[in-house]
PDB file of N, CA and C in Angstrom:
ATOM      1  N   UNK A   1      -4.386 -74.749 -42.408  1.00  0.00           N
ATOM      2  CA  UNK A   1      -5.186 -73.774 -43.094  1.00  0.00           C
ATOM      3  C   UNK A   1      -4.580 -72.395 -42.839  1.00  0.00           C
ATOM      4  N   UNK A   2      -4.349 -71.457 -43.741  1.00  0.00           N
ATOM      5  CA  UNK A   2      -3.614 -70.286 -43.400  1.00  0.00           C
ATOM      6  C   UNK A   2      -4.261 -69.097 -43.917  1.00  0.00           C
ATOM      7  N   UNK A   3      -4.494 -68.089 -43.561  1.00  0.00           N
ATOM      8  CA  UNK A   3      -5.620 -67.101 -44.281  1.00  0.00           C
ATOM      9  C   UNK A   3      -4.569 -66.347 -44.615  1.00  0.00           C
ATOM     10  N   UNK A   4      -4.910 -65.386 -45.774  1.00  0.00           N
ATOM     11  CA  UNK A   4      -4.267 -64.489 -46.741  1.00  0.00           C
ATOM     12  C   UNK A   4      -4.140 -63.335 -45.686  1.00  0.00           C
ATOM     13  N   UNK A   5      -4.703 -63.090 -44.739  1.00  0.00           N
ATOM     14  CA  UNK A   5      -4.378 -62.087 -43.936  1.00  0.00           C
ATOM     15  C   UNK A   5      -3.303 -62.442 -42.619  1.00  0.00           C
ATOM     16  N   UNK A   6      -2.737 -63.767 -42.455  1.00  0.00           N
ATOM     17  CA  UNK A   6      -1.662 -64.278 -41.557  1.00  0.00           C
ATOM     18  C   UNK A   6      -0.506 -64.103 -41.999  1.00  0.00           C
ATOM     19  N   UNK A   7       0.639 -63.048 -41.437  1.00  0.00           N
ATOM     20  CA  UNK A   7       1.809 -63.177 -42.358  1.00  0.00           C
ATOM     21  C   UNK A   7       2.602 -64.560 -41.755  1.00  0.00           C
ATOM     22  N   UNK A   8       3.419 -64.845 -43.085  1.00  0.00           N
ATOM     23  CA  UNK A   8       4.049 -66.045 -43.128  1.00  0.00           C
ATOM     24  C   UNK A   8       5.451 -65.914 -41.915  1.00  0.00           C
ATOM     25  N   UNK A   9       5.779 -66.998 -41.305  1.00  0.00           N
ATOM     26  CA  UNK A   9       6.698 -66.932 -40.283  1.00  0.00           C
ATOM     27  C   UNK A   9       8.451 -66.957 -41.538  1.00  0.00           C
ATOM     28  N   UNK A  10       9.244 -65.980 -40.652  1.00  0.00           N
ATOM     29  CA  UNK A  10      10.371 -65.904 -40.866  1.00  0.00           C
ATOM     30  C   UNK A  10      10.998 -67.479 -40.813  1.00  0.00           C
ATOM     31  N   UNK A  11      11.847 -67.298 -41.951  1.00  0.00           N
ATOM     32  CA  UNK A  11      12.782 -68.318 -41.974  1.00  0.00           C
ATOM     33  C   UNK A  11      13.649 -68.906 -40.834  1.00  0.00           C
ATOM     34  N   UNK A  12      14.326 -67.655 -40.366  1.00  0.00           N
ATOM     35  CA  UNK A  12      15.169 -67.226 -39.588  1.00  0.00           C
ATOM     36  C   UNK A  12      14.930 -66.652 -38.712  1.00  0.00           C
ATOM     37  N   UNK A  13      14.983 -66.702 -37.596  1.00  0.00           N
ATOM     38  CA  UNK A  13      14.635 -65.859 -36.422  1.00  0.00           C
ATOM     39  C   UNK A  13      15.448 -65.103 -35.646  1.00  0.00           C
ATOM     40  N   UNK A  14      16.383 -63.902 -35.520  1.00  0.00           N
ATOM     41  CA  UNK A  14      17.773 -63.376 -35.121  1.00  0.00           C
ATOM     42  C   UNK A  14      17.477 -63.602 -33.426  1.00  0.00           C
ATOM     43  N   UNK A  15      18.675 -63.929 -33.341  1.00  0.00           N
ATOM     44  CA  UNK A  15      18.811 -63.499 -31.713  1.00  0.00           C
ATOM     45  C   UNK A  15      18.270 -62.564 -31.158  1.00  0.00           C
ATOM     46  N   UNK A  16      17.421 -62.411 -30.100  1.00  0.00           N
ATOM     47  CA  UNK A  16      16.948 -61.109 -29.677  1.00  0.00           C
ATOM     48  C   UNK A  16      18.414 -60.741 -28.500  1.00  0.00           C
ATOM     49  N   UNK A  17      19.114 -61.192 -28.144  1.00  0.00           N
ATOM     50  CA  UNK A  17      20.001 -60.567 -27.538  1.00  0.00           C
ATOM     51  C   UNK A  17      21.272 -60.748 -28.018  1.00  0.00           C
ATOM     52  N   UNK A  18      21.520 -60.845 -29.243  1.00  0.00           N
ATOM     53  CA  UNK A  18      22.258 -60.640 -30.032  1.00  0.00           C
ATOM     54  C   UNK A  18      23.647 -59.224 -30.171  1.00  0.00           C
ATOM     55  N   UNK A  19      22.739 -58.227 -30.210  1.00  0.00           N
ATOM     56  CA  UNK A  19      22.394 -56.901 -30.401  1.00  0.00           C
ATOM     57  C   UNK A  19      23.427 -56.603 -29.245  1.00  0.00           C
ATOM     58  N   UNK A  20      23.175 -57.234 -27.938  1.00  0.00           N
ATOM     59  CA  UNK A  20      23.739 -56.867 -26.884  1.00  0.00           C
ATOM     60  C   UNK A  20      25.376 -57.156 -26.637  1.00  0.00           C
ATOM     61  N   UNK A  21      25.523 -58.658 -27.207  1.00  0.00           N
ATOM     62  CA  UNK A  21      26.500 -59.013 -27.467  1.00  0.00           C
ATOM     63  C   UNK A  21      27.408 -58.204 -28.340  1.00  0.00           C
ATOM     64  N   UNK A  22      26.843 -57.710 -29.282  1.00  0.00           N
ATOM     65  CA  UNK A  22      28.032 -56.487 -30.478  1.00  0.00           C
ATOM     66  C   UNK A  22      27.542 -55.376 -29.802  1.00  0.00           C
ATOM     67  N   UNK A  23      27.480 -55.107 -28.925  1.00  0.00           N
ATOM     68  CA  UNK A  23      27.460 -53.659 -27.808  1.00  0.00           C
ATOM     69  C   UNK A  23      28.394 -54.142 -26.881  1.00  0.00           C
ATOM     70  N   UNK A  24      28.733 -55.013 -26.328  1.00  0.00           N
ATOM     71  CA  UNK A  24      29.226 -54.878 -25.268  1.00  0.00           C
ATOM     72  C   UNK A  24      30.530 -55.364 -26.108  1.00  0.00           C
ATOM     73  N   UNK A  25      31.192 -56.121 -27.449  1.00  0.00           N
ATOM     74  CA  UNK A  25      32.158 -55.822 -28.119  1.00  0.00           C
ATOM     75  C   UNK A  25      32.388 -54.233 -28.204  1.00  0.00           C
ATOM     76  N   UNK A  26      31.727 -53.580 -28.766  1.00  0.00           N
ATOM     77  CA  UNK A  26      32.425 -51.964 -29.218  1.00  0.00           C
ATOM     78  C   UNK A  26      32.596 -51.785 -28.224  1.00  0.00           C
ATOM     79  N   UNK A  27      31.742 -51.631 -27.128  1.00  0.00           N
ATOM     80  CA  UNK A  27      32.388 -50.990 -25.508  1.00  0.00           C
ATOM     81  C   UNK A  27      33.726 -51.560 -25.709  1.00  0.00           C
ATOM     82  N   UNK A  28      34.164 -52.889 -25.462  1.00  0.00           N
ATOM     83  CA  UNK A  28      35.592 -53.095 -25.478  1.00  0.00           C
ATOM     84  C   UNK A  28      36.665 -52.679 -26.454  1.00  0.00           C
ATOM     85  N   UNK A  29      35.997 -52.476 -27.690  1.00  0.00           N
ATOM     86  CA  UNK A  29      37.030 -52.306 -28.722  1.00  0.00           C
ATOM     87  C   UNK A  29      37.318 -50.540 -28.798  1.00  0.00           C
ATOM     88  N   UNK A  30      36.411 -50.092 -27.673  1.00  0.00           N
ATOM     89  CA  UNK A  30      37.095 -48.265 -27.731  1.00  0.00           C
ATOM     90  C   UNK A  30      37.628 -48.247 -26.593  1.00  0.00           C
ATOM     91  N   UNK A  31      38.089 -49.174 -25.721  1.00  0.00           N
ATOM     92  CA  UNK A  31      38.935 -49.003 -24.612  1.00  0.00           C
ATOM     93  C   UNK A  31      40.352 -48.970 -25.221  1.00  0.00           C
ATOM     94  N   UNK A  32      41.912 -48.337 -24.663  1.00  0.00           N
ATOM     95  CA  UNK A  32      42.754 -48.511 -24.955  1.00  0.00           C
ATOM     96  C   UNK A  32      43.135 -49.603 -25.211  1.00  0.00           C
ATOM     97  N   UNK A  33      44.061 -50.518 -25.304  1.00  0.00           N
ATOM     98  CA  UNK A  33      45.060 -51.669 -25.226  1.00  0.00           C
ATOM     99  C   UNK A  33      45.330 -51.887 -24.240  1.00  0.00           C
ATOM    100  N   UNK A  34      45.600 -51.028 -23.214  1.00  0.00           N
ATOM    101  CA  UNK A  34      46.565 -51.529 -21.848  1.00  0.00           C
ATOM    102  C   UNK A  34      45.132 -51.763 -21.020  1.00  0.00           C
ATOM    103  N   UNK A  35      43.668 -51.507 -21.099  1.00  0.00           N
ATOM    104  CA  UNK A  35      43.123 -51.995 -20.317  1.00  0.00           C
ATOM    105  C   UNK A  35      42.195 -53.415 -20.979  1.00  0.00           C
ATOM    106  N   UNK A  36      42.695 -53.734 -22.332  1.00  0.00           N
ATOM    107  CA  UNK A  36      42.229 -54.306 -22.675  1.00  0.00           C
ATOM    108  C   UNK A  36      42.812 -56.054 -22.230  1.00  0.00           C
ATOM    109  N   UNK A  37      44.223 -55.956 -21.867  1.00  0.00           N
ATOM    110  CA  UNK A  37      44.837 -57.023 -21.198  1.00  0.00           C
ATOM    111  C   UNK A  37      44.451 -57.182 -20.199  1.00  0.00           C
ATOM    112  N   UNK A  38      44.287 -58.483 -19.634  1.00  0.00           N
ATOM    113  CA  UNK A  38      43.663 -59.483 -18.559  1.00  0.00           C
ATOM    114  C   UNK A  38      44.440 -58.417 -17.439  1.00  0.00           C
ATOM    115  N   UNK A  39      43.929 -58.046 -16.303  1.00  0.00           N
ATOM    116  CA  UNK A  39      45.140 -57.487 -15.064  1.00  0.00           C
ATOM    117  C   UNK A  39      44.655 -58.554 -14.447  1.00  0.00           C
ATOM    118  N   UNK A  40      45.820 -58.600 -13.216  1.00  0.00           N
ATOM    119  CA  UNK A  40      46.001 -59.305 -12.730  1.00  0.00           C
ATOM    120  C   UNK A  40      44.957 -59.031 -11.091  1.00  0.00           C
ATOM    121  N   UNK A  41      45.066 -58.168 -11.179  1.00  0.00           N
ATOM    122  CA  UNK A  41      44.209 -57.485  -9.858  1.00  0.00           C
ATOM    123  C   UNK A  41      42.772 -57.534 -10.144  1.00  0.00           C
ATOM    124  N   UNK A  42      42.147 -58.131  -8.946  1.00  0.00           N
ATOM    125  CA  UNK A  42      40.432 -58.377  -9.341  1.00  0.00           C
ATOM    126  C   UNK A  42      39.977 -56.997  -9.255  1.00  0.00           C
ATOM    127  N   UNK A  43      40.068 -55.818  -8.014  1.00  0.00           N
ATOM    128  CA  UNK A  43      39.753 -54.693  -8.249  1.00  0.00           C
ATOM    129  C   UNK A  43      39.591 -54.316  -9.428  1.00  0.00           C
ATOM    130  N   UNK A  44      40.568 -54.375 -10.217  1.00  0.00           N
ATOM    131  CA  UNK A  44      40.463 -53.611 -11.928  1.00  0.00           C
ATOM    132  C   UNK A  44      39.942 -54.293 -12.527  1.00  0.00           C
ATOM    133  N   UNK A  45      39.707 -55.776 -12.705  1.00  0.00           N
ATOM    134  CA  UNK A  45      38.895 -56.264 -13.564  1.00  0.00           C
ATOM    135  C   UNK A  45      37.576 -56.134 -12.746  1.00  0.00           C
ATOM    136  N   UNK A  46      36.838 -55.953 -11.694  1.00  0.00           N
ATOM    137  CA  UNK A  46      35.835 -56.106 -11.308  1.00  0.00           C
ATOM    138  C   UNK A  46      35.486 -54.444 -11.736  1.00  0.00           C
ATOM    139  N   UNK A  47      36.219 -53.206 -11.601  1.00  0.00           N
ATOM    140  CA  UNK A  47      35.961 -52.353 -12.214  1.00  0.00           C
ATOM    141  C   UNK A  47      35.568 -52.168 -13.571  1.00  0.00           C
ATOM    142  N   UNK A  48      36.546 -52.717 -14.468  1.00  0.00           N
ATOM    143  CA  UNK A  48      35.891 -52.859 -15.500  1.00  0.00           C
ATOM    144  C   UNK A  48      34.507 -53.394 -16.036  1.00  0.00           C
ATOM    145  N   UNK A  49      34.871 -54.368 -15.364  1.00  0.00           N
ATOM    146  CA  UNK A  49      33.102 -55.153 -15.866  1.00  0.00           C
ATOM    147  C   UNK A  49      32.241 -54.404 -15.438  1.00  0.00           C
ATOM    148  N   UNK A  50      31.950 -53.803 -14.184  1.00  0.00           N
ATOM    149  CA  UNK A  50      31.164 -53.013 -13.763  1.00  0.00           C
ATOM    150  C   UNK A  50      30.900 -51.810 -14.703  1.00  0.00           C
ATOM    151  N   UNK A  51      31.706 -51.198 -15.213  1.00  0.00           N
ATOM    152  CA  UNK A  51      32.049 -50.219 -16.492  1.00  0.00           C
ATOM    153  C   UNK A  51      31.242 -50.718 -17.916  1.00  0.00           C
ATOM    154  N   UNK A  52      31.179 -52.209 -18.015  1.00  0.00           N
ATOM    155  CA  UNK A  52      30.772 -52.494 -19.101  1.00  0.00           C
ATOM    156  C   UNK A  52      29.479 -52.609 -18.588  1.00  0.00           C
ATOM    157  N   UNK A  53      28.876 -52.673 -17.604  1.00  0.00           N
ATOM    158  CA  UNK A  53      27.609 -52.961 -17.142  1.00  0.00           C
ATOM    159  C   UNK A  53      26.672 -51.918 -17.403  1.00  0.00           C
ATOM    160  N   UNK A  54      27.561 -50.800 -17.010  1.00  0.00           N
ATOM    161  CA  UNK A  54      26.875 -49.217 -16.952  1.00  0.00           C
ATOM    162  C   UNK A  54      26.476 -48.577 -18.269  1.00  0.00           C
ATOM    163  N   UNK A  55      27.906 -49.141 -19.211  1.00  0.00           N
ATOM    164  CA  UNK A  55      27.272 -48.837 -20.901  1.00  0.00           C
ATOM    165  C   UNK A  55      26.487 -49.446 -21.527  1.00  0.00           C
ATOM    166  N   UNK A  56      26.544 -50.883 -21.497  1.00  0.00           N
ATOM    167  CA  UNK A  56      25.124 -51.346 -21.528  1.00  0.00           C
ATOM    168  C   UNK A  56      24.052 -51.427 -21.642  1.00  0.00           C
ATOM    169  N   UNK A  57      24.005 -50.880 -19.703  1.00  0.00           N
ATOM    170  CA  UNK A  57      22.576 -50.844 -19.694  1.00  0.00           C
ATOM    171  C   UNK A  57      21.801 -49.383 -20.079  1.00  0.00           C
ATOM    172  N   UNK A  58      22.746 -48.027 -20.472  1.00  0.00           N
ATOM    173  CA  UNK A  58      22.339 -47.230 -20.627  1.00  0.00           C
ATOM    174  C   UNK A  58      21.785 -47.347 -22.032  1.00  0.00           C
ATOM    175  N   UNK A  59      22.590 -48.608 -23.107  1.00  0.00           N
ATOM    176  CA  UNK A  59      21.986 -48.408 -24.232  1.00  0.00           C
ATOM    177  C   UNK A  59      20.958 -49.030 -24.390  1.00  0.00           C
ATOM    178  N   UNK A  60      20.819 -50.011 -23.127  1.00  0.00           N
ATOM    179  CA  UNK A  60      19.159 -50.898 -23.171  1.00  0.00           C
ATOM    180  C   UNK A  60      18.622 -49.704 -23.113  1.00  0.00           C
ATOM    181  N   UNK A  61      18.359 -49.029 -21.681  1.00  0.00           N
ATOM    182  CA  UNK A  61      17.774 -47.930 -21.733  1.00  0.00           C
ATOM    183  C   UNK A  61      17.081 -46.957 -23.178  1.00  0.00           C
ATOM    184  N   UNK A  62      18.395 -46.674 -23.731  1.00  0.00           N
ATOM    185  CA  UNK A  62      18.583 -46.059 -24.575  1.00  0.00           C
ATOM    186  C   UNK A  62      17.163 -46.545 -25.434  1.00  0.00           C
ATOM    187  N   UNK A  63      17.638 -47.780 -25.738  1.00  0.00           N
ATOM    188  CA  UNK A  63      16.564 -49.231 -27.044  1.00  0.00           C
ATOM    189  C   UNK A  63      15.426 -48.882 -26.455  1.00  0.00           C
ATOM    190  N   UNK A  64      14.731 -49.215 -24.997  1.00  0.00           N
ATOM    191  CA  UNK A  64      14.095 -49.200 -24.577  1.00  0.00           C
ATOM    192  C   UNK A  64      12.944 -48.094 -24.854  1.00  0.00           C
ATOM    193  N   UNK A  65      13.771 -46.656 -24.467  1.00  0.00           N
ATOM    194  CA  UNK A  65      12.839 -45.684 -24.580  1.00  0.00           C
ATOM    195  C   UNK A  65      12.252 -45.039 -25.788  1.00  0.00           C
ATOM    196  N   UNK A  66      13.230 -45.140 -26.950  1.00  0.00           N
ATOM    197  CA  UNK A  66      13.481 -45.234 -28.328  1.00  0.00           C
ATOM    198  C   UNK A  66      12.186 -46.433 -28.873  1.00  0.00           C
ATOM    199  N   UNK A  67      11.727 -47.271 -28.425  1.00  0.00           N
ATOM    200  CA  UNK A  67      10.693 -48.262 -29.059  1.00  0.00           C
ATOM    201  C   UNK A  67       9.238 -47.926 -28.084  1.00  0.00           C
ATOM    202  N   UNK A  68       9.010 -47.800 -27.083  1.00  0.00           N
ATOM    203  CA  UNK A  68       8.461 -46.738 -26.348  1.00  0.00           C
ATOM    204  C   UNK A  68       8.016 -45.818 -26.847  1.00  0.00           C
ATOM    205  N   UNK A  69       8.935 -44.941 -27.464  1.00  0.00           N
ATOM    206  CA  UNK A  69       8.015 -43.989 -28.005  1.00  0.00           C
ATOM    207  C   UNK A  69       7.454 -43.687 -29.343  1.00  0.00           C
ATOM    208  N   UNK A  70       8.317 -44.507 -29.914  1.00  0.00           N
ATOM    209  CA  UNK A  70       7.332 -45.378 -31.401  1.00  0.00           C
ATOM    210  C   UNK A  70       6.379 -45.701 -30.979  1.00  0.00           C
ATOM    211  N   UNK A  71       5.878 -46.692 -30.210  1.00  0.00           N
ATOM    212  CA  UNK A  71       4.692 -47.661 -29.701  1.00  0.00           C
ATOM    213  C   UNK A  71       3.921 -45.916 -29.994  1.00  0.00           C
ATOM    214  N   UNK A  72       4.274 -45.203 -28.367  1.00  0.00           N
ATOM    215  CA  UNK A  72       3.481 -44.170 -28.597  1.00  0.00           C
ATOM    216  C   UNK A  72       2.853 -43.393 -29.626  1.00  0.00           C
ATOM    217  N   UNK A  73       3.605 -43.231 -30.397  1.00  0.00           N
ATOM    218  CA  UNK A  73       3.628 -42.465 -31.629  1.00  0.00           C
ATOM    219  C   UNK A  73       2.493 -42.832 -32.273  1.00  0.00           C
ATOM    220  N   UNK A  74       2.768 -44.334 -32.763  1.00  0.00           N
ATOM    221  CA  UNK A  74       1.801 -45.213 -33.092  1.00  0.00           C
ATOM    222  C   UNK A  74       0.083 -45.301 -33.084  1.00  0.00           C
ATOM    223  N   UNK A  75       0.186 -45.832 -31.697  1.00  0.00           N
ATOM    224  CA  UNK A  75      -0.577 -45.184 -30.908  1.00  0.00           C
ATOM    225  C   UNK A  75      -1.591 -44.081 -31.433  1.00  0.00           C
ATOM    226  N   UNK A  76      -0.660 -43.361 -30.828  1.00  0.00           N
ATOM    227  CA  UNK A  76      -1.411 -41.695 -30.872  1.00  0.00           C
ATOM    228  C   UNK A  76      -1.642 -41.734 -32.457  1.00  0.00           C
ATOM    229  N   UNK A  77      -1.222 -41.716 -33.253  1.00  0.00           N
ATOM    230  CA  UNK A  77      -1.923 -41.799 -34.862  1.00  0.00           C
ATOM    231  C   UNK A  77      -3.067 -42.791 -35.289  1.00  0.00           C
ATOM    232  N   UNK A  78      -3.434 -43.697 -34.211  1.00  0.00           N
ATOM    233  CA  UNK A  78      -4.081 -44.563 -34.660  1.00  0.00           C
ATOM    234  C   UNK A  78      -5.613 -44.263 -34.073  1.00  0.00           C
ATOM    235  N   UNK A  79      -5.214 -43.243 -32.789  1.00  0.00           N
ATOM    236  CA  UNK A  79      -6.485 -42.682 -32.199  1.00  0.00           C
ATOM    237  C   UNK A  79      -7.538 -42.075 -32.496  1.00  0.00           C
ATOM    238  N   UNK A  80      -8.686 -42.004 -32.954  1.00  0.00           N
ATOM    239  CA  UNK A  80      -9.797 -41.111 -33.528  1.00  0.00           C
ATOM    240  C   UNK A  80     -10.359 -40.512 -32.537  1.00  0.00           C
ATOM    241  N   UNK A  81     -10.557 -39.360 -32.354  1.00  0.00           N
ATOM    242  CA  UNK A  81     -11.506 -38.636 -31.656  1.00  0.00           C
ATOM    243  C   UNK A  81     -12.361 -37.971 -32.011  1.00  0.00           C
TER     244      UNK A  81
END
């Protein structure tokens, strides 16, 4: 039984961490070339990753506070006083 006021479920449902995956591509694809080859030294690759960790999570951040303050927004317009 489905009421006219239930919206209908998506076909398709996207990855919710999807998003993260083609973020942490561009992080790599604006690094030069020469750090883009495997080194051989764990220091530098453990640097790096750590590097990719930091951009990341600043753009979770970023997502995060950005939908946050929609909610708010929201919110606050929906308030009567």
């Amino acid at each position: 039984m489905t009421s006219r006021h239930r919206r209908p479920e998506p076909a398709h449902r996207p990855d919710p961490l999807g998003h993260l995956a083609r973020d942490i591509a561009r992080v790599r694809a604006k690094r030069p070339a020469a750090q883009e080859a495997p080194s051989r030294d764990f220091d530098a690759r453990l640097d790096a990753l750590e590097q990719d960790v930091r951009e990341v999570r600043t753009r979770i951040n970023a997502l995060f506070f950005a939908v946050l303050t929609a909610a708010l927004g929201d919110l606050a317009g929906r308030v009567v006083l």
